[in-house]
Protein backbone atom coordinates (compact mmCIF):
# COMPACT_ATOMS: atom_id res chain seq x y z
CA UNK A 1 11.06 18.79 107.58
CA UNK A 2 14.53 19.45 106.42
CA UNK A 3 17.22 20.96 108.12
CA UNK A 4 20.21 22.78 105.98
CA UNK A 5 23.57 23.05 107.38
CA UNK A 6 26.48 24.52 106.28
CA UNK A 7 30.28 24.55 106.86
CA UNK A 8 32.38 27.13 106.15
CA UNK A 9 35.81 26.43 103.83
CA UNK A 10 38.95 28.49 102.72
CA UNK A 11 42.06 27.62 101.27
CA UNK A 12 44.85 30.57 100.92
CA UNK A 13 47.89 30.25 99.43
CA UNK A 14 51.92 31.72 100.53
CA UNK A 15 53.75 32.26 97.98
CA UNK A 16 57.87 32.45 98.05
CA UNK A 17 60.00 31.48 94.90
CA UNK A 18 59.34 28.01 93.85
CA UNK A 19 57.59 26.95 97.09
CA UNK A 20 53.34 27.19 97.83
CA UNK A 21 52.03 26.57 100.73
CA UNK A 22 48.52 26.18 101.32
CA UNK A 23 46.42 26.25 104.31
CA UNK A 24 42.58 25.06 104.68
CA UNK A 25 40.18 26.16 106.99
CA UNK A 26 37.11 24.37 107.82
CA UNK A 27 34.21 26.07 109.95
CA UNK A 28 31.62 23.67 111.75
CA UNK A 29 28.36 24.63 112.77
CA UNK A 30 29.32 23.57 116.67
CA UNK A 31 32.13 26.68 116.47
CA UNK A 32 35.22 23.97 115.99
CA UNK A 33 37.70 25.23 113.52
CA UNK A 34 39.69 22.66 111.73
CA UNK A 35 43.11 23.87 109.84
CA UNK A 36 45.23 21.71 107.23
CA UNK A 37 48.25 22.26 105.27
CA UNK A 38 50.21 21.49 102.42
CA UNK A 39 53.09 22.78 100.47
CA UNK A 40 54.63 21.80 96.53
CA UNK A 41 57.78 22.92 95.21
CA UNK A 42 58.53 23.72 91.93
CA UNK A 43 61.35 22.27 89.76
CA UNK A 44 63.92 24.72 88.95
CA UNK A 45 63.89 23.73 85.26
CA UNK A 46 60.02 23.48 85.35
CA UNK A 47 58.43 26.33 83.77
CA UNK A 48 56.37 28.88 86.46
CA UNK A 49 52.92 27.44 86.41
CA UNK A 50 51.47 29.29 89.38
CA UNK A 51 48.19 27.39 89.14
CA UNK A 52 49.96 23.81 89.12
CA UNK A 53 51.46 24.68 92.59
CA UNK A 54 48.30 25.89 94.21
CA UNK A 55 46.48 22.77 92.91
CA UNK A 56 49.11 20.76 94.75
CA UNK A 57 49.14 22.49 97.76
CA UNK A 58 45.38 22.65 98.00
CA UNK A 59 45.25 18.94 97.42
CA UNK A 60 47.51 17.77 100.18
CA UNK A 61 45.61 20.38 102.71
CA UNK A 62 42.51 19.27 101.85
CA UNK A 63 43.77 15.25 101.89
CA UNK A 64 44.92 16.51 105.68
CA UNK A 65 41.42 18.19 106.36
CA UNK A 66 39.55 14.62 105.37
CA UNK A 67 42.05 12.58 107.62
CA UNK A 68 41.00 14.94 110.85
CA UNK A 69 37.64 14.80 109.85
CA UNK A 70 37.57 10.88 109.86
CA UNK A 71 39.68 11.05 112.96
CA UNK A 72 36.88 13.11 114.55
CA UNK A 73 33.75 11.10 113.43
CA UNK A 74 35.53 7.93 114.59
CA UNK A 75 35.78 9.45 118.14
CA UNK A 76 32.25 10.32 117.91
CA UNK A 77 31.11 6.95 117.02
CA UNK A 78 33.59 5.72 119.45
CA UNK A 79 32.28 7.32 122.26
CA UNK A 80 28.25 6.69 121.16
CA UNK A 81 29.35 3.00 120.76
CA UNK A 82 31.98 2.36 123.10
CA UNK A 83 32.79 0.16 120.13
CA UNK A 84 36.38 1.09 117.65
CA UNK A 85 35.73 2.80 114.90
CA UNK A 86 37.57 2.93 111.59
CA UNK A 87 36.20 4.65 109.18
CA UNK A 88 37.78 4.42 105.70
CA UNK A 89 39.61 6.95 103.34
């Protein structure tokens, strides 16, 4: 038998002149809510490339969002165990 679970994920953006800030949201099935963010700032001679900023933003949340997930499964196997854990990047 197979089970399905999901998780629920959202990056938004803030906008304000040349700086974007991101934020990620990540839903588990147990009801925790994890939250991440990053931020990229534009250049002032770089030419406004909306989509470049978001990308970078989104990327350093989301880089954020994997550390606290490792961080969290490590205490989990830490506390199964009793043994450290370190899982890798």
């Amino acid at each position: 038998m197979q089970t399905f679970v999901g998780w629920h994920s959202e990056v938004t953006f803030r906008e304000a002149g040349p700086k974007t800030r991101a934020t990620a949201l990540l839903k588990l099935p147990d009801g925790t809510e994890l939250r991440a963010h990053g931020h990229a700032s534009k250049h002032p001679n770089d030419p406004i490339q909306t989509q470049v900023g978001e990308e970078l933003a989104a990327a350093r949340a989301l880089n954020d969002l994997a550390r606290q997930l490792l961080a969290r499964a490590s205490q989990h196997i830490e506390s199964a165990t009793h043994v450290p854990a370190h899982p890798a990047l």
